[in-house]
Protein backbone atom coordinates (compact mmCIF):
# COMPACT_ATOMS: atom_id res chain seq x y z
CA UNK A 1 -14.17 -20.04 -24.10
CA UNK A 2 -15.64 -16.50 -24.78
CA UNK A 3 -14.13 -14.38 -22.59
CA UNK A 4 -10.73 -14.57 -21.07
CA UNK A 5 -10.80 -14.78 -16.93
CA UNK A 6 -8.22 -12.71 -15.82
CA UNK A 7 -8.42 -10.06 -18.30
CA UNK A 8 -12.13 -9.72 -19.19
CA UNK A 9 -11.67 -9.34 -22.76
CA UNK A 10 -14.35 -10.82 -25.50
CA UNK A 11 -12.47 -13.66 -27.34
CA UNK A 12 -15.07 -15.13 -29.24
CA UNK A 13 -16.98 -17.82 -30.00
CA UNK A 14 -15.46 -21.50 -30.36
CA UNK A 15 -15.14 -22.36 -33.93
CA UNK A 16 -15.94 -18.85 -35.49
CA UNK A 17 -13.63 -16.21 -36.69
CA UNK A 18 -13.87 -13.04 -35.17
CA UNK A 19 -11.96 -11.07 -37.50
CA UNK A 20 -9.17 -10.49 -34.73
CA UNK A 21 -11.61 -8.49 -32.78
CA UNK A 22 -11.11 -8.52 -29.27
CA UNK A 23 -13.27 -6.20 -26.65
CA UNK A 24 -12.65 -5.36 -23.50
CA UNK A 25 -16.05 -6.43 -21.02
CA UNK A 26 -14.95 -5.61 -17.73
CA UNK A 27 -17.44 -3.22 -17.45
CA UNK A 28 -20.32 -4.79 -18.75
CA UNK A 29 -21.45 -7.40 -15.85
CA UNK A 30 -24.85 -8.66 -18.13
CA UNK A 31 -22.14 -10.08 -20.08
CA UNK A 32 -19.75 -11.64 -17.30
CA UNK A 33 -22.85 -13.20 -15.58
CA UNK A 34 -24.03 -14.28 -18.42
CA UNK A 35 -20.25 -15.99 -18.83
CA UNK A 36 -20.95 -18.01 -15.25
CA UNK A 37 -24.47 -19.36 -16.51
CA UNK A 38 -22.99 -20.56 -20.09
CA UNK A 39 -20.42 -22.73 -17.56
CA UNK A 40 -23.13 -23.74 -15.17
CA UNK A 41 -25.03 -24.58 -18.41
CA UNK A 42 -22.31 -27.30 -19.69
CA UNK A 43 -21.98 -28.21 -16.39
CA UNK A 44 -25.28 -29.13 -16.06
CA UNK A 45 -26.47 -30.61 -19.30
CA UNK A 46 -22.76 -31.68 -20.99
CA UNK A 47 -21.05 -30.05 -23.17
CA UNK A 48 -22.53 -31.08 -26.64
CA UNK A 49 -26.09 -30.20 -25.76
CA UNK A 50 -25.12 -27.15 -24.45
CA UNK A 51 -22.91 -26.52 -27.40
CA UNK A 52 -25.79 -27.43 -29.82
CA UNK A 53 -28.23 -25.45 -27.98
CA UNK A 54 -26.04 -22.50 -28.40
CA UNK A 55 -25.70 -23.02 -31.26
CA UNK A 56 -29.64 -22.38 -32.38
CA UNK A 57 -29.93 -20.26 -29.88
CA UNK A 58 -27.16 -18.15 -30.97
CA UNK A 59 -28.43 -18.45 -34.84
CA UNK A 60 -32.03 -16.65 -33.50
CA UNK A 61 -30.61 -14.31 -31.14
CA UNK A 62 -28.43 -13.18 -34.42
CA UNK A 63 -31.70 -12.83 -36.20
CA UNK A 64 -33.79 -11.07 -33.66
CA UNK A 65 -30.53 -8.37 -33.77
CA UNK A 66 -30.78 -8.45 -37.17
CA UNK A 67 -34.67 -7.60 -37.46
CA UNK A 68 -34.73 -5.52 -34.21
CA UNK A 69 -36.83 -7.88 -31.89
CA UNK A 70 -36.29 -8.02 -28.47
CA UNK A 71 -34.17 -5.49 -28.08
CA UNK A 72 -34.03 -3.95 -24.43
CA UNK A 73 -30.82 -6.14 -23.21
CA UNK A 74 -28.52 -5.64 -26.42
CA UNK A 75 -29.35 -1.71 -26.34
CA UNK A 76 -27.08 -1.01 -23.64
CA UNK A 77 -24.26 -3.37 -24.82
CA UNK A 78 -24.55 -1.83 -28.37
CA UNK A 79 -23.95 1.41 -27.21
CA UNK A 80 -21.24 0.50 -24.97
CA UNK A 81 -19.34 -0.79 -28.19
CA UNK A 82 -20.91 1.83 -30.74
CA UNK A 83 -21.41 4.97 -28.11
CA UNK A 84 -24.92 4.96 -29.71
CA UNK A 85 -27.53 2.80 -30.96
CA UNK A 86 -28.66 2.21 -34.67
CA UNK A 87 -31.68 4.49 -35.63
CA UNK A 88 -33.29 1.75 -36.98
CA UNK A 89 -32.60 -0.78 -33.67
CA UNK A 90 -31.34 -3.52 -36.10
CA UNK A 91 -27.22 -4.72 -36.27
CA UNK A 92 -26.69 -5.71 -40.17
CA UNK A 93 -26.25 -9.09 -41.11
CA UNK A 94 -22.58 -10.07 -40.11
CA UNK A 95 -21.81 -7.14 -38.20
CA UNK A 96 -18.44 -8.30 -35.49
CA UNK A 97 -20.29 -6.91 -32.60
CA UNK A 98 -23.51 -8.90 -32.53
CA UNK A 99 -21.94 -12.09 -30.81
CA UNK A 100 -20.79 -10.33 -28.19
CA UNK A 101 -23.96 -7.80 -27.60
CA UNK A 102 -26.54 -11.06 -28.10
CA UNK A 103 -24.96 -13.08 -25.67
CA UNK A 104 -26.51 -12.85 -22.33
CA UNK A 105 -30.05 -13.58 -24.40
CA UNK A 106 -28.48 -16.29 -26.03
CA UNK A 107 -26.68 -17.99 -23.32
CA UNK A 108 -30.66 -17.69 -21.57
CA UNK A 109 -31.96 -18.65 -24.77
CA UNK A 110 -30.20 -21.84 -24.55
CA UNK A 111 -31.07 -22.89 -20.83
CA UNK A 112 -34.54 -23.13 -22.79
CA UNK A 113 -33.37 -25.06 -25.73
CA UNK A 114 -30.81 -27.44 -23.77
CA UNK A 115 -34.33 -28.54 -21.55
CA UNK A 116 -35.49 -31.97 -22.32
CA UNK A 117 -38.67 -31.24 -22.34
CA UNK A 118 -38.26 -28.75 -25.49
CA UNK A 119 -35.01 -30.38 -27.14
CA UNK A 120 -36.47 -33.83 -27.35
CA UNK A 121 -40.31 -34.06 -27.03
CA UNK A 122 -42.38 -36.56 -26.89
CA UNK A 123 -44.61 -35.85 -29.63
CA UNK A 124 -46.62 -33.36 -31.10
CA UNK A 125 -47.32 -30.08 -29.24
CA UNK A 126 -50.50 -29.25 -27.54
CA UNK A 127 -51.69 -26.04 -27.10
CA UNK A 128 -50.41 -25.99 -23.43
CA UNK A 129 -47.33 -27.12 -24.72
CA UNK A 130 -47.11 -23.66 -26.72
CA UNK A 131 -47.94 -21.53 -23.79
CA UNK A 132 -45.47 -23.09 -21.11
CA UNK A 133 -42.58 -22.82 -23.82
CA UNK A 134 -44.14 -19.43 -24.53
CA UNK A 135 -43.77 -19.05 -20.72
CA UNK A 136 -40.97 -19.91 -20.32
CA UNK A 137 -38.82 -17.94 -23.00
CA UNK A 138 -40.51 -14.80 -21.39
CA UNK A 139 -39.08 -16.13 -17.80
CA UNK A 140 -35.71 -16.47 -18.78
CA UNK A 141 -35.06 -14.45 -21.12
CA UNK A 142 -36.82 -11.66 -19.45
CA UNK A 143 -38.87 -10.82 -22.95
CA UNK A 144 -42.39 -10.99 -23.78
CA UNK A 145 -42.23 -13.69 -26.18
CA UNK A 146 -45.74 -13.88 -27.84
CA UNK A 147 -45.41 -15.59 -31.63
CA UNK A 148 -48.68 -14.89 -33.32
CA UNK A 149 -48.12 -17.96 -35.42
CA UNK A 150 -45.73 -15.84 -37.72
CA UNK A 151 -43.78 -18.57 -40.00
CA UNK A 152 -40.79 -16.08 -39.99
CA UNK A 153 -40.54 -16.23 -35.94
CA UNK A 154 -37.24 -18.13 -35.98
CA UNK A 155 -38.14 -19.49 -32.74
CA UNK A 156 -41.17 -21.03 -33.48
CA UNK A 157 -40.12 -22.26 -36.17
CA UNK A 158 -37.41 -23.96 -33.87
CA UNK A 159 -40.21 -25.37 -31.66
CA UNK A 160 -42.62 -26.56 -34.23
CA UNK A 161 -39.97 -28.33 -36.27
CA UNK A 162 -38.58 -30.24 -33.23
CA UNK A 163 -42.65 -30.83 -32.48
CA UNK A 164 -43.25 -31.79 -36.03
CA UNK A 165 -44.41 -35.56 -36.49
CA UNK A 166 -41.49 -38.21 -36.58
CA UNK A 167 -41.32 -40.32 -39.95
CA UNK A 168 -41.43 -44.29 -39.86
């Protein structure tokens, strides 16, 4: 549970300390919807591949924060908490807000990384295989995803490790 029901209020994540933080969403719909699909999520796949999809997914989306990538959703949410954004785009390493403003893209993130097709593949990835997960991430996360084959990309390095070769 993230968010409490009745009183729209940011709990937290499952398992994590929040410091005692607790912020009040009721205004900030991306963030309820995005509540509904993380249900509709478990609901759909179970709830331990939806738990260890959020899991990565929540581990880039804190990354992409953290570096300033993909930014257009969490602008809005940061300045709802922060009445301003950072000058540099970026949230520092730790900081108690960025679970709550990287949700939505990492509940969406997740839909992606729960799939079958991407959490369990067959084998190694073809070039086709690249562009429709490059596809999409931009479709549901509503980003233009486009890894240039950068080793630091946290999400390719998410999709070529579980396309990487299987020992004997």
């Amino acid at each position: 549970m993230t968010l409490c029901p009745n009183h729209r209020i940011w709990l937290g994540l499952p398992g994590r300390s929040h410091r005692g933080r607790q912020y009040d969403v009721h205004d900030l719909p991306d963030i309820l919807h995005a509540q509904r699909r993380h249900y509709r999520l478990a609901r759909h796949y179970g709830r331990q591949t939806t738990a260890d999809a959020f899991a990565d997914a929540a581990h880039i989306t804190a990354l992409w924060a953290r570096h300033g990538l993909h930014d257009d959703r969490r602008k809005p949410l940061i300045r709802a908490f922060l009445g301003h954004n950072p000058l540099t785009g970026r949230l520092p390493s730790g900081d108690p807000i960025t679970p709550v403003v990287t949700y939505p893209e990492t509940v969406d993130l997740a839909r992606v990384l729960a799939m079958p097709r991407w959490r369990h593949p067959a084998g190694r990835a073809t070039k086709h295989d690249l562009r429709q997960f490059r596809r999409d991430i931009s479709d549901h996360l509503r980003i233009h995803y486009r890894p240039q084959g950068n080793s630091r990309d946290p999400l390719l390095r998410w999709f070529q490790k579980r396309h990487a070769p299987r020992s004997p």
